[in-house]
PDB file of N, CA and C in Angstrom:
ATOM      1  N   UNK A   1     191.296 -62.015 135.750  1.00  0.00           N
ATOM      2  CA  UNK A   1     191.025 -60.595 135.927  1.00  0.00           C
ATOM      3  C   UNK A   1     189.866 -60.424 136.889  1.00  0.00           C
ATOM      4  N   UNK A   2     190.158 -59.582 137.532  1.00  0.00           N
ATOM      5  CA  UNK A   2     188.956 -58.971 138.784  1.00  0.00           C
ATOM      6  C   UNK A   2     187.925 -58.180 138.207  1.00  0.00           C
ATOM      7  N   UNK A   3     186.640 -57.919 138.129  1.00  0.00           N
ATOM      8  CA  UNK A   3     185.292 -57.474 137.789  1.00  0.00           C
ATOM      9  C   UNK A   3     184.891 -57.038 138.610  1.00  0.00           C
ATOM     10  N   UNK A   4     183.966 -55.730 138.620  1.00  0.00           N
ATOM     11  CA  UNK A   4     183.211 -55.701 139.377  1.00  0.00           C
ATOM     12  C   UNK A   4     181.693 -54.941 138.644  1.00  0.00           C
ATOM     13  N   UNK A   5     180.660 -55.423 138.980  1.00  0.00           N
ATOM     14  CA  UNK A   5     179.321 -55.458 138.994  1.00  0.00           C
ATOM     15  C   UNK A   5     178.964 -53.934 138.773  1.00  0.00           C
ATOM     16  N   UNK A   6     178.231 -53.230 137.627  1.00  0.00           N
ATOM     17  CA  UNK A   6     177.700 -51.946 138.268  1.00  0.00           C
ATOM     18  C   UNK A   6     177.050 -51.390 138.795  1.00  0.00           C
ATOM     19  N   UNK A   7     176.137 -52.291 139.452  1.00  0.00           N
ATOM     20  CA  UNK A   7     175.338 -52.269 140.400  1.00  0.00           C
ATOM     21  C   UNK A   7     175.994 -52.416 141.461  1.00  0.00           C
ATOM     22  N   UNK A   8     176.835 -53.227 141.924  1.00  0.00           N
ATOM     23  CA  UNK A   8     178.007 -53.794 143.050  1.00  0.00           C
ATOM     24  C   UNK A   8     178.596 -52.370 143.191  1.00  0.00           C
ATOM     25  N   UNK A   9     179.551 -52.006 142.419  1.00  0.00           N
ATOM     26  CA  UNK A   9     180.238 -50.507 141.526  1.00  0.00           C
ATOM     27  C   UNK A   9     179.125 -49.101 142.403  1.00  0.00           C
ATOM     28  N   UNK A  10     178.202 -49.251 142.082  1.00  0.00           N
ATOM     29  CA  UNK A  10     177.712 -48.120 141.985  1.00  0.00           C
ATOM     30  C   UNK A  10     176.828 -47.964 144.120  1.00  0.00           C
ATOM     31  N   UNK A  11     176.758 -48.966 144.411  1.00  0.00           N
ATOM     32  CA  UNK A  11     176.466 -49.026 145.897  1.00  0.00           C
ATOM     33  C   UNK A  11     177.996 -48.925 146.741  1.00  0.00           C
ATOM     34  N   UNK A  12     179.124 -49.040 146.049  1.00  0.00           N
ATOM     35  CA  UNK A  12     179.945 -48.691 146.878  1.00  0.00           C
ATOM     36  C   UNK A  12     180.384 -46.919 146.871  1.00  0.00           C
ATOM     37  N   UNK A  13     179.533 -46.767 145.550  1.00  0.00           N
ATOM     38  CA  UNK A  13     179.743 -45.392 145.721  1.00  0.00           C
ATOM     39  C   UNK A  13     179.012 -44.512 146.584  1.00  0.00           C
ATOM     40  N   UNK A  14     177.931 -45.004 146.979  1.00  0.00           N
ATOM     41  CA  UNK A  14     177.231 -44.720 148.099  1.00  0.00           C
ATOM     42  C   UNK A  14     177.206 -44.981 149.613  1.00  0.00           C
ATOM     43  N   UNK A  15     177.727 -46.099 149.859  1.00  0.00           N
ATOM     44  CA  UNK A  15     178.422 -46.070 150.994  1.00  0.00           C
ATOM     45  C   UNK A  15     179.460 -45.508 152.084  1.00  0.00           C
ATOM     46  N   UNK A  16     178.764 -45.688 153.127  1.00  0.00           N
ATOM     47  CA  UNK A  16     180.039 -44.827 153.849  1.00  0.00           C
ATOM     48  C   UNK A  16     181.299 -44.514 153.274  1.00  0.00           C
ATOM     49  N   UNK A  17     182.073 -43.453 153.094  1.00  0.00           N
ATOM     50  CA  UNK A  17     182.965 -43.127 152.471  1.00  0.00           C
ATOM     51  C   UNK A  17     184.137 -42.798 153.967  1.00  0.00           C
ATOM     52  N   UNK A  18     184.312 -43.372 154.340  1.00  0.00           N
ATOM     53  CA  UNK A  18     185.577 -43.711 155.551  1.00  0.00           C
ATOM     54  C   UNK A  18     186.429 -44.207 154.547  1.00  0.00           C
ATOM     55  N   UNK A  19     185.972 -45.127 153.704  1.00  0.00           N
ATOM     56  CA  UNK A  19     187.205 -45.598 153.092  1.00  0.00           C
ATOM     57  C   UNK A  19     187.543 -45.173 151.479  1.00  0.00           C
ATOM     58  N   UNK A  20     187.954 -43.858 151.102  1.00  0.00           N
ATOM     59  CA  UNK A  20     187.986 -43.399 149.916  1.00  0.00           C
ATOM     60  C   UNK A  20     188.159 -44.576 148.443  1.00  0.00           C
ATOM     61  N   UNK A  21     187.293 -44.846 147.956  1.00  0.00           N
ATOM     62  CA  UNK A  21     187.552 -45.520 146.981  1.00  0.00           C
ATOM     63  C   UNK A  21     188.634 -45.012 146.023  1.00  0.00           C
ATOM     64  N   UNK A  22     189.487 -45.613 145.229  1.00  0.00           N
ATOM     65  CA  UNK A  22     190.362 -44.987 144.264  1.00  0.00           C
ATOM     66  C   UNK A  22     190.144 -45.488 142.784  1.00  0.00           C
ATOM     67  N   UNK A  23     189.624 -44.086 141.857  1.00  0.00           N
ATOM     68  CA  UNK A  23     188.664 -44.851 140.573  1.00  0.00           C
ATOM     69  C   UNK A  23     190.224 -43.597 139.738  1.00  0.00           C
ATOM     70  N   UNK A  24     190.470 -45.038 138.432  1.00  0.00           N
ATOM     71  CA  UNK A  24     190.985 -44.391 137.504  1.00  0.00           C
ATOM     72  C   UNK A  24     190.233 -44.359 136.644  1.00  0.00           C
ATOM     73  N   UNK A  25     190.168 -43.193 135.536  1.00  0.00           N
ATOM     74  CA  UNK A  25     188.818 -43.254 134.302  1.00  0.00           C
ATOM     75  C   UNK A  25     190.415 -43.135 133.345  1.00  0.00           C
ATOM     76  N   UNK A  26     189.760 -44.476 132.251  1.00  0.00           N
ATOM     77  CA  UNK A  26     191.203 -44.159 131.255  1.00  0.00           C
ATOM     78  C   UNK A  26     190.288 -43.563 129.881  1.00  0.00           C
ATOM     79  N   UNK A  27     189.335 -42.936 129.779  1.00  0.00           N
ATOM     80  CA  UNK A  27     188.385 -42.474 128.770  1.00  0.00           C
ATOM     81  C   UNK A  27     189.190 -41.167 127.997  1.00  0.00           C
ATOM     82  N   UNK A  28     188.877 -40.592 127.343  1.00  0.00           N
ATOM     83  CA  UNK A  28     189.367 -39.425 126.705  1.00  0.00           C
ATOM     84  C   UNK A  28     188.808 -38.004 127.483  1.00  0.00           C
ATOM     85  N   UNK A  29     189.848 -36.929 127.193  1.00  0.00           N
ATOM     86  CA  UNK A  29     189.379 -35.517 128.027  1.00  0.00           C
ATOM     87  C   UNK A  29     188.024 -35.105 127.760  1.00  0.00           C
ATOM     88  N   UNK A  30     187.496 -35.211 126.418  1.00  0.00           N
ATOM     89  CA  UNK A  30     186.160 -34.997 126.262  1.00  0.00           C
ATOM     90  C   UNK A  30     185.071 -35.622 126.861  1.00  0.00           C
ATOM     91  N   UNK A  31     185.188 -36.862 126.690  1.00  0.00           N
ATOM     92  CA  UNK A  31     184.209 -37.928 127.897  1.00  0.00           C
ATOM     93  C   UNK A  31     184.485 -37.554 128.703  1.00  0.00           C
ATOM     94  N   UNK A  32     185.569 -37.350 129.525  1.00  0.00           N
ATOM     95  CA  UNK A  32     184.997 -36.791 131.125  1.00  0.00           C
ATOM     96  C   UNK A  32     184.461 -35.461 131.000  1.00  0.00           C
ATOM     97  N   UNK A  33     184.758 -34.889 130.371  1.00  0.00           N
ATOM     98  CA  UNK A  33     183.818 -33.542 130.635  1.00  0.00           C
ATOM     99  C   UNK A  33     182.331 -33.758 130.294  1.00  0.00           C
ATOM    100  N   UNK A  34     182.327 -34.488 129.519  1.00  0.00           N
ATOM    101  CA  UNK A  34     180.845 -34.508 129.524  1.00  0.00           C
ATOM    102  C   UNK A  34     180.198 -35.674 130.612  1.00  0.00           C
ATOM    103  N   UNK A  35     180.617 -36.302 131.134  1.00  0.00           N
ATOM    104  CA  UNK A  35     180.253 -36.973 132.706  1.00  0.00           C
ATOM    105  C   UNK A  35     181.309 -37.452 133.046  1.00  0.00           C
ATOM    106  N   UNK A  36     181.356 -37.736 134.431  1.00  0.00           N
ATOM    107  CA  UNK A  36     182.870 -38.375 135.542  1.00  0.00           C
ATOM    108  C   UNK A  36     182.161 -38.162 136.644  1.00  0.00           C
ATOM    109  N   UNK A  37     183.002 -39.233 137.237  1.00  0.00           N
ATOM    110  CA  UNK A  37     182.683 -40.036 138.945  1.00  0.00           C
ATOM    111  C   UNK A  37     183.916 -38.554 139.624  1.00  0.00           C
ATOM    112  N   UNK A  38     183.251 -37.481 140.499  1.00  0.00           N
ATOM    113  CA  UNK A  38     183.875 -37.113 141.899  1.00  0.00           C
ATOM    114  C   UNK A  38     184.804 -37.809 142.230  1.00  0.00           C
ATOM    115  N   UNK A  39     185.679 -37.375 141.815  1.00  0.00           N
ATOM    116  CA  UNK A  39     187.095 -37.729 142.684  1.00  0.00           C
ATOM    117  C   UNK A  39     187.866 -39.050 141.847  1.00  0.00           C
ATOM    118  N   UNK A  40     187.241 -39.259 141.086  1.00  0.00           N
ATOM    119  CA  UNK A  40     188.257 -39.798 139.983  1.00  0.00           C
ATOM    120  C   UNK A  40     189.248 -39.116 139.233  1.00  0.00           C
ATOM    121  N   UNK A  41     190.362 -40.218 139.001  1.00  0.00           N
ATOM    122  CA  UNK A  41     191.377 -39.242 138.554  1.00  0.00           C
ATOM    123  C   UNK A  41     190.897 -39.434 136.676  1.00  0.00           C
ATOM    124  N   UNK A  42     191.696 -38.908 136.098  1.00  0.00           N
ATOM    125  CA  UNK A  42     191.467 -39.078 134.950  1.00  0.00           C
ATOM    126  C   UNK A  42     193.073 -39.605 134.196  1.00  0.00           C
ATOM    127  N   UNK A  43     192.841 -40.622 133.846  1.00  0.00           N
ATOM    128  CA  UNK A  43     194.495 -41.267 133.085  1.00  0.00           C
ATOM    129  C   UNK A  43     193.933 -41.765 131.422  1.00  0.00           C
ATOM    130  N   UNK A  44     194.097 -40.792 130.202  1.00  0.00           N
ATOM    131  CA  UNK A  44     193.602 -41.463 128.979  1.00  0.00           C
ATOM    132  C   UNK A  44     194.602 -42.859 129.162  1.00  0.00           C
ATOM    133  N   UNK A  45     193.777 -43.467 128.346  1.00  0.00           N
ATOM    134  CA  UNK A  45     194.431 -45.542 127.963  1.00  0.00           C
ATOM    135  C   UNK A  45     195.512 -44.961 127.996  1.00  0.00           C
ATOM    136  N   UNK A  46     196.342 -44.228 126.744  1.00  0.00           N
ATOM    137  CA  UNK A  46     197.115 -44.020 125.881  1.00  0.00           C
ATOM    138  C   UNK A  46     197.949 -43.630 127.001  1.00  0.00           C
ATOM    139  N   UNK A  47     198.124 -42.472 127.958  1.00  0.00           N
ATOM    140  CA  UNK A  47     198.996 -42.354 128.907  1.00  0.00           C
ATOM    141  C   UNK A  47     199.297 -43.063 130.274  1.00  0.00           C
ATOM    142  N   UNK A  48     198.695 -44.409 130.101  1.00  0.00           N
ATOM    143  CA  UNK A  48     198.883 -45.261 131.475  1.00  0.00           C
ATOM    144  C   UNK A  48     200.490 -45.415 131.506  1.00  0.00           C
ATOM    145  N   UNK A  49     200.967 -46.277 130.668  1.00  0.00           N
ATOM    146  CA  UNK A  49     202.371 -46.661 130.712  1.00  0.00           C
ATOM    147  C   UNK A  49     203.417 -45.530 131.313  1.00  0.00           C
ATOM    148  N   UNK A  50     202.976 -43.990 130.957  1.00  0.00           N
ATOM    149  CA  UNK A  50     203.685 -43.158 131.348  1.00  0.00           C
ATOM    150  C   UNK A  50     203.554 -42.668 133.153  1.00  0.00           C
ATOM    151  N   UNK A  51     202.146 -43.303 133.440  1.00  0.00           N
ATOM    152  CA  UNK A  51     201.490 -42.632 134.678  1.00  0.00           C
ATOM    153  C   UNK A  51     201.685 -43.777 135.747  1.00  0.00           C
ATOM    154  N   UNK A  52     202.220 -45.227 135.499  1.00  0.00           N
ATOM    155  CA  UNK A  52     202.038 -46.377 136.307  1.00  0.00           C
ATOM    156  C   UNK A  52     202.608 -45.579 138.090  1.00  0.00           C
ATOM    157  N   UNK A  53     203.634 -44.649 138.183  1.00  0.00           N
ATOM    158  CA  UNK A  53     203.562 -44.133 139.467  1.00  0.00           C
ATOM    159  C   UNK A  53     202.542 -44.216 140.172  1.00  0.00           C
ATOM    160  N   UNK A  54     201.512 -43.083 139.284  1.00  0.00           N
ATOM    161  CA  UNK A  54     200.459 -42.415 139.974  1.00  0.00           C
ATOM    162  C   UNK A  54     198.795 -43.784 140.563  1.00  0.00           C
ATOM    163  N   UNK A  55     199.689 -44.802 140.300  1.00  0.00           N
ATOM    164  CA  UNK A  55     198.717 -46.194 140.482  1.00  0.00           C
ATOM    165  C   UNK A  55     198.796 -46.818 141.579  1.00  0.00           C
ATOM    166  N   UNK A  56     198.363 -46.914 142.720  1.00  0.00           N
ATOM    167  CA  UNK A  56     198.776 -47.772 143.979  1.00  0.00           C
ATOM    168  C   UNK A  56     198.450 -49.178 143.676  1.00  0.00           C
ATOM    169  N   UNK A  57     199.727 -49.728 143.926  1.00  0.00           N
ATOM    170  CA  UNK A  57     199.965 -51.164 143.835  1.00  0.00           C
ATOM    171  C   UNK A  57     199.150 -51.971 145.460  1.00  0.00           C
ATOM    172  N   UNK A  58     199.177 -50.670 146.590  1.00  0.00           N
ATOM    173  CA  UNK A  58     198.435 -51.152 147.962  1.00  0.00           C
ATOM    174  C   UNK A  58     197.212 -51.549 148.109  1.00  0.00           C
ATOM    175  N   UNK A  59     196.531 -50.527 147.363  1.00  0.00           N
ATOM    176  CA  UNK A  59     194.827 -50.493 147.397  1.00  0.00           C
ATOM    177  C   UNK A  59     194.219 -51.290 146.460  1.00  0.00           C
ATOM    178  N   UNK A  60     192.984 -51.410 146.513  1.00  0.00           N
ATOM    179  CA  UNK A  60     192.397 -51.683 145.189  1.00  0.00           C
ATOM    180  C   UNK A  60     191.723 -50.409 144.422  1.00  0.00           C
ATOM    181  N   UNK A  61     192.102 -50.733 143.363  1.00  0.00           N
ATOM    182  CA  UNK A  61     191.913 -49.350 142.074  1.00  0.00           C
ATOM    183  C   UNK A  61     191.069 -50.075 141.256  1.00  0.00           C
ATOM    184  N   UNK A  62     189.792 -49.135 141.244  1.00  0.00           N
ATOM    185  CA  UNK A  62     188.806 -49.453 140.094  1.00  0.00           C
ATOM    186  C   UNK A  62     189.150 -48.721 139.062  1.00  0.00           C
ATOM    187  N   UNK A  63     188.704 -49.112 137.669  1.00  0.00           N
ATOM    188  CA  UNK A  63     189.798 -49.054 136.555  1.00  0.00           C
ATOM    189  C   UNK A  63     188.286 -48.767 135.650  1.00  0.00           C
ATOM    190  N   UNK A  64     187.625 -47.455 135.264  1.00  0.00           N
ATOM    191  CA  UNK A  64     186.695 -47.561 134.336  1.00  0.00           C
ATOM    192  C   UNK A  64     186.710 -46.920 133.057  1.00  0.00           C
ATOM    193  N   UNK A  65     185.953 -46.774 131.958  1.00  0.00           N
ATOM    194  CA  UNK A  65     186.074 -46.134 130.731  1.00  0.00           C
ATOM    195  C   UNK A  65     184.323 -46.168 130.377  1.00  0.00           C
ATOM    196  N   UNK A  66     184.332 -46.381 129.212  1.00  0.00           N
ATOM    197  CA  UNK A  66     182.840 -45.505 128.894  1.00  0.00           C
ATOM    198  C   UNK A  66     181.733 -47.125 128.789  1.00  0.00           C
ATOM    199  N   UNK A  67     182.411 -48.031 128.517  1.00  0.00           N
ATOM    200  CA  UNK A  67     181.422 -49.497 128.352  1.00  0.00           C
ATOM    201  C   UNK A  67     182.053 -50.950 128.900  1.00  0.00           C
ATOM    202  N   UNK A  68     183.459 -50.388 129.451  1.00  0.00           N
ATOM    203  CA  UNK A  68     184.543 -51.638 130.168  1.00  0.00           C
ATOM    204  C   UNK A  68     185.440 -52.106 129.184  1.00  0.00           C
ATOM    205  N   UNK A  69     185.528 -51.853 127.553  1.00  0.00           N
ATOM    206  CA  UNK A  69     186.534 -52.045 126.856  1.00  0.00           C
ATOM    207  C   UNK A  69     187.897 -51.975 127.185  1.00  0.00           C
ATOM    208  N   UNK A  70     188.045 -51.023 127.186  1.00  0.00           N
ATOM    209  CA  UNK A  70     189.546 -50.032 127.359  1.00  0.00           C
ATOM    210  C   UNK A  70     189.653 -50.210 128.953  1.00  0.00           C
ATOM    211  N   UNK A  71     189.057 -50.035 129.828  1.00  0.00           N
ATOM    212  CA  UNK A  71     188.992 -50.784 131.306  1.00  0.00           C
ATOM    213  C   UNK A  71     189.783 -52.024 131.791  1.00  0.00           C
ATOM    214  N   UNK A  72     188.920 -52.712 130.583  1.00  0.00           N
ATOM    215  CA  UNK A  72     189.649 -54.495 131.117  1.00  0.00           C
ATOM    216  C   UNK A  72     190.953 -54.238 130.192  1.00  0.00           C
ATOM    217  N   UNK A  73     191.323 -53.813 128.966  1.00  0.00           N
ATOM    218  CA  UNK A  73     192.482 -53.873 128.493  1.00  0.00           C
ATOM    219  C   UNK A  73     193.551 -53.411 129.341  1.00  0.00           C
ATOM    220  N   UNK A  74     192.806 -51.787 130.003  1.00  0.00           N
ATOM    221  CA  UNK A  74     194.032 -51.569 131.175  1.00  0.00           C
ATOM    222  C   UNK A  74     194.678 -52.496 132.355  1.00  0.00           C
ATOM    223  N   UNK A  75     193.334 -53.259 132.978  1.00  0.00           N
ATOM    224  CA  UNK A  75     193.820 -53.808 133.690  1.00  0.00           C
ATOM    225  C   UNK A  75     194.519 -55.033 133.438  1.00  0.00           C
ATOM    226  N   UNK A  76     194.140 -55.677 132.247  1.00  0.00           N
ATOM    227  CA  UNK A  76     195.277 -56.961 131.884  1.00  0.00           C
ATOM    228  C   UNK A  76     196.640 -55.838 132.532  1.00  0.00           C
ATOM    229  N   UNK A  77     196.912 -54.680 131.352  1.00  0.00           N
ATOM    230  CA  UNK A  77     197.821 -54.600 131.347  1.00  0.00           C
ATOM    231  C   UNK A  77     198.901 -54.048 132.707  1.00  0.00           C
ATOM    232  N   UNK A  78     197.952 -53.728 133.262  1.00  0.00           N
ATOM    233  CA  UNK A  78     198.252 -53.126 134.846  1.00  0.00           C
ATOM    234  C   UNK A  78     198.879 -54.369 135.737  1.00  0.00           C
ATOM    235  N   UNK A  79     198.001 -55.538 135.507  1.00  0.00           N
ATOM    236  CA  UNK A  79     198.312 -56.818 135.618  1.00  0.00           C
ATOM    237  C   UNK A  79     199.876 -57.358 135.469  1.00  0.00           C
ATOM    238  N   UNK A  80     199.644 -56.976 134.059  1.00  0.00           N
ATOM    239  CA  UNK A  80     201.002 -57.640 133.412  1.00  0.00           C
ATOM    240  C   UNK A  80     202.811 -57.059 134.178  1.00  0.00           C
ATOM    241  N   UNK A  81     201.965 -55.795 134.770  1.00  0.00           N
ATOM    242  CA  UNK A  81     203.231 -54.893 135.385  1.00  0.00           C
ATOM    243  C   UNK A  81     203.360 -55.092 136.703  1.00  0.00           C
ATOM    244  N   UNK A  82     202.592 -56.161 137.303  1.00  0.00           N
ATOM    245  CA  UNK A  82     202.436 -56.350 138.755  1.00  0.00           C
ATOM    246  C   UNK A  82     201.683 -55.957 139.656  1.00  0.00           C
ATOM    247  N   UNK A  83     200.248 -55.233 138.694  1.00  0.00           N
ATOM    248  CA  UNK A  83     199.373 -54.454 139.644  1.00  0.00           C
ATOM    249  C   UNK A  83     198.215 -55.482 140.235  1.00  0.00           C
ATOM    250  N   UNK A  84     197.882 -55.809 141.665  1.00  0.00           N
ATOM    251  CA  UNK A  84     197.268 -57.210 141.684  1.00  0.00           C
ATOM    252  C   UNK A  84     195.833 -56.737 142.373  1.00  0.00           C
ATOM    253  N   UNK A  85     195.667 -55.429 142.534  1.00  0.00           N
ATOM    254  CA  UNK A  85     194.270 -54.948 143.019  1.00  0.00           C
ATOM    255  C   UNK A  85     193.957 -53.785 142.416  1.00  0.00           C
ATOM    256  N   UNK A  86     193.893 -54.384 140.712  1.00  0.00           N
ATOM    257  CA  UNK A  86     193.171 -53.767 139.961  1.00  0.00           C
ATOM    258  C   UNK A  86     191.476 -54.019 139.326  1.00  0.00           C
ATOM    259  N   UNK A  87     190.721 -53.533 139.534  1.00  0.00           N
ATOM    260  CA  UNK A  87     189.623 -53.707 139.329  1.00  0.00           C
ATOM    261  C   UNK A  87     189.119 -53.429 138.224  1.00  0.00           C
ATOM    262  N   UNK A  88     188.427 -54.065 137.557  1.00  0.00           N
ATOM    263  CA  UNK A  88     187.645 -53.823 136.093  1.00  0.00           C
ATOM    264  C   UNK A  88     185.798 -53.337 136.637  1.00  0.00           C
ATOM    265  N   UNK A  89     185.739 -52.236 136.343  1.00  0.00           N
ATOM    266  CA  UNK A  89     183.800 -51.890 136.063  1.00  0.00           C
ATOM    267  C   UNK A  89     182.983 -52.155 135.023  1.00  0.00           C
ATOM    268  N   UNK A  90     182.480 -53.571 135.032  1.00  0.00           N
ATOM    269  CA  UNK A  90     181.991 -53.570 133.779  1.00  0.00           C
ATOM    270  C   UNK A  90     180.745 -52.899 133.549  1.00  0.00           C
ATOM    271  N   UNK A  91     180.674 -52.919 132.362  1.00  0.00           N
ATOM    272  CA  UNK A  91     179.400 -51.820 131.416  1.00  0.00           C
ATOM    273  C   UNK A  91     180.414 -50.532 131.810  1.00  0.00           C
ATOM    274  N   UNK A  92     181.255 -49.882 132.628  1.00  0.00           N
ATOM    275  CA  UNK A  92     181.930 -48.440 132.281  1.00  0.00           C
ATOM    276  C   UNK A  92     181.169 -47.627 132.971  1.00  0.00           C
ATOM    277  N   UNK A  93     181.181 -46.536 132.373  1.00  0.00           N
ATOM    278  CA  UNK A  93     180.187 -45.245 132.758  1.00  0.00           C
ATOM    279  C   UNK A  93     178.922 -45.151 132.584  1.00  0.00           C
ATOM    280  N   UNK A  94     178.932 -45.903 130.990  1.00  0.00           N
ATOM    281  CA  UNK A  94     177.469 -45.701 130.704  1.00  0.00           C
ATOM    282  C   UNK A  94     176.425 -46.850 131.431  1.00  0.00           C
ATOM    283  N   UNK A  95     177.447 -47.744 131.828  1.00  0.00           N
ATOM    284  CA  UNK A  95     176.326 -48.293 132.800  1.00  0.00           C
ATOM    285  C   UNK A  95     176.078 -47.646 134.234  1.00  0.00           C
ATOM    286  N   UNK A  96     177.153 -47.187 134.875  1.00  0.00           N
ATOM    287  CA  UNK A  96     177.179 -46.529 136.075  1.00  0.00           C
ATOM    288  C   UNK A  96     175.945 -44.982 135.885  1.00  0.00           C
ATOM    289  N   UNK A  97     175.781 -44.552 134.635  1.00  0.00           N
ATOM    290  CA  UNK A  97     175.097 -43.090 134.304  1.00  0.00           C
ATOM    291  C   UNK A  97     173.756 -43.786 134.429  1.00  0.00           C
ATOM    292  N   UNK A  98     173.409 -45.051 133.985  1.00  0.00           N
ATOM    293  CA  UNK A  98     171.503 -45.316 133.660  1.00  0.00           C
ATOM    294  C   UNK A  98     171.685 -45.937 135.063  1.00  0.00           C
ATOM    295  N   UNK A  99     172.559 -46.267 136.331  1.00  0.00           N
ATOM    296  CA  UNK A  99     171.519 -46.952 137.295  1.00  0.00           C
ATOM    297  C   UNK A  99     171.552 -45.333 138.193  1.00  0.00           C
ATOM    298  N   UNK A 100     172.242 -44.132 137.703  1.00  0.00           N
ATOM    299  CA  UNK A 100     172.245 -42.823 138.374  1.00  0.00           C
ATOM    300  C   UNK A 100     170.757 -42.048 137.755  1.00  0.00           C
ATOM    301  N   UNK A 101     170.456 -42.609 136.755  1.00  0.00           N
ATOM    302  CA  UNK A 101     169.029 -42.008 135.964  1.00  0.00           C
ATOM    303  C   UNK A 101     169.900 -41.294 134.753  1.00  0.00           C
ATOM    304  N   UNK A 102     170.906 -41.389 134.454  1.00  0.00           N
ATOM    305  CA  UNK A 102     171.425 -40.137 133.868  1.00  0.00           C
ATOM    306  C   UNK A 102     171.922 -40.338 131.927  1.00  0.00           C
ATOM    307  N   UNK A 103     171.471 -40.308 131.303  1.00  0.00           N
ATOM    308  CA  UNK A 103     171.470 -40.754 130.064  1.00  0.00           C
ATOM    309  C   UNK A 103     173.018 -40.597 129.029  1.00  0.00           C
ATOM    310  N   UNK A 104     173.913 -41.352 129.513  1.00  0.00           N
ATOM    311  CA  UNK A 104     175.025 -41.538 128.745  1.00  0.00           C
ATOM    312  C   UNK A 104     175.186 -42.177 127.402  1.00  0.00           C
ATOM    313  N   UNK A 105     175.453 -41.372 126.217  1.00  0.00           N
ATOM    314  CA  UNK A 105     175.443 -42.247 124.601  1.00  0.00           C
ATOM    315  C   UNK A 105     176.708 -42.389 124.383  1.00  0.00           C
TER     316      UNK A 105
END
């Protein structure tokens, strides 16, 4: 499985944006409302299997949730369906929220 750093994670979010990153959040509707990454889509865990369309098999897709649990489970399973530039964020959001200053529980 592919990882990526949230520190690594979180400087690409700052970088030139020529090249649109593509972030799925598989967290619940309530967690994103109470924080989410701009321009992430939002796919709960529970409705991936139904949404695998809406997944580019071309790009690489960062794959996050609230601590990387449900993240890396997606991406095994994204994996398992042939998805080969799927990315795992580890620590999730709440690590991506404390290197933003921003206090995620």
């Amino acid at each position: 499985m592919t990882n990526i750093d949230p520190k690594q994670f979180a400087d690409l979010l700052v970088q030139d944006t020529s090249k649109e990153l593509i972030i799925v959040d598989v967290r619940e509707q309530q967690e994103w409302d109470y924080y989410h990454l701009e321009d992430s889509l939002l796919m709960p865990m529970n409705t991936v299997p139904e949404r695998l369309d809406e997944i580019s098999m071309d790009q690489d897709v960062y794959i996050i949730c609230a601590h990387g649990v449900r993240s890396e489970r997606v991406c095994s399973y994204l994996r398992d369906r042939g998805f080969e530039k799927v990315i795992n964020v580890d620590g999730g959001m709440a690590a991506i929220a404390y290197l933003r200053g921003f206090a995620y529980d």
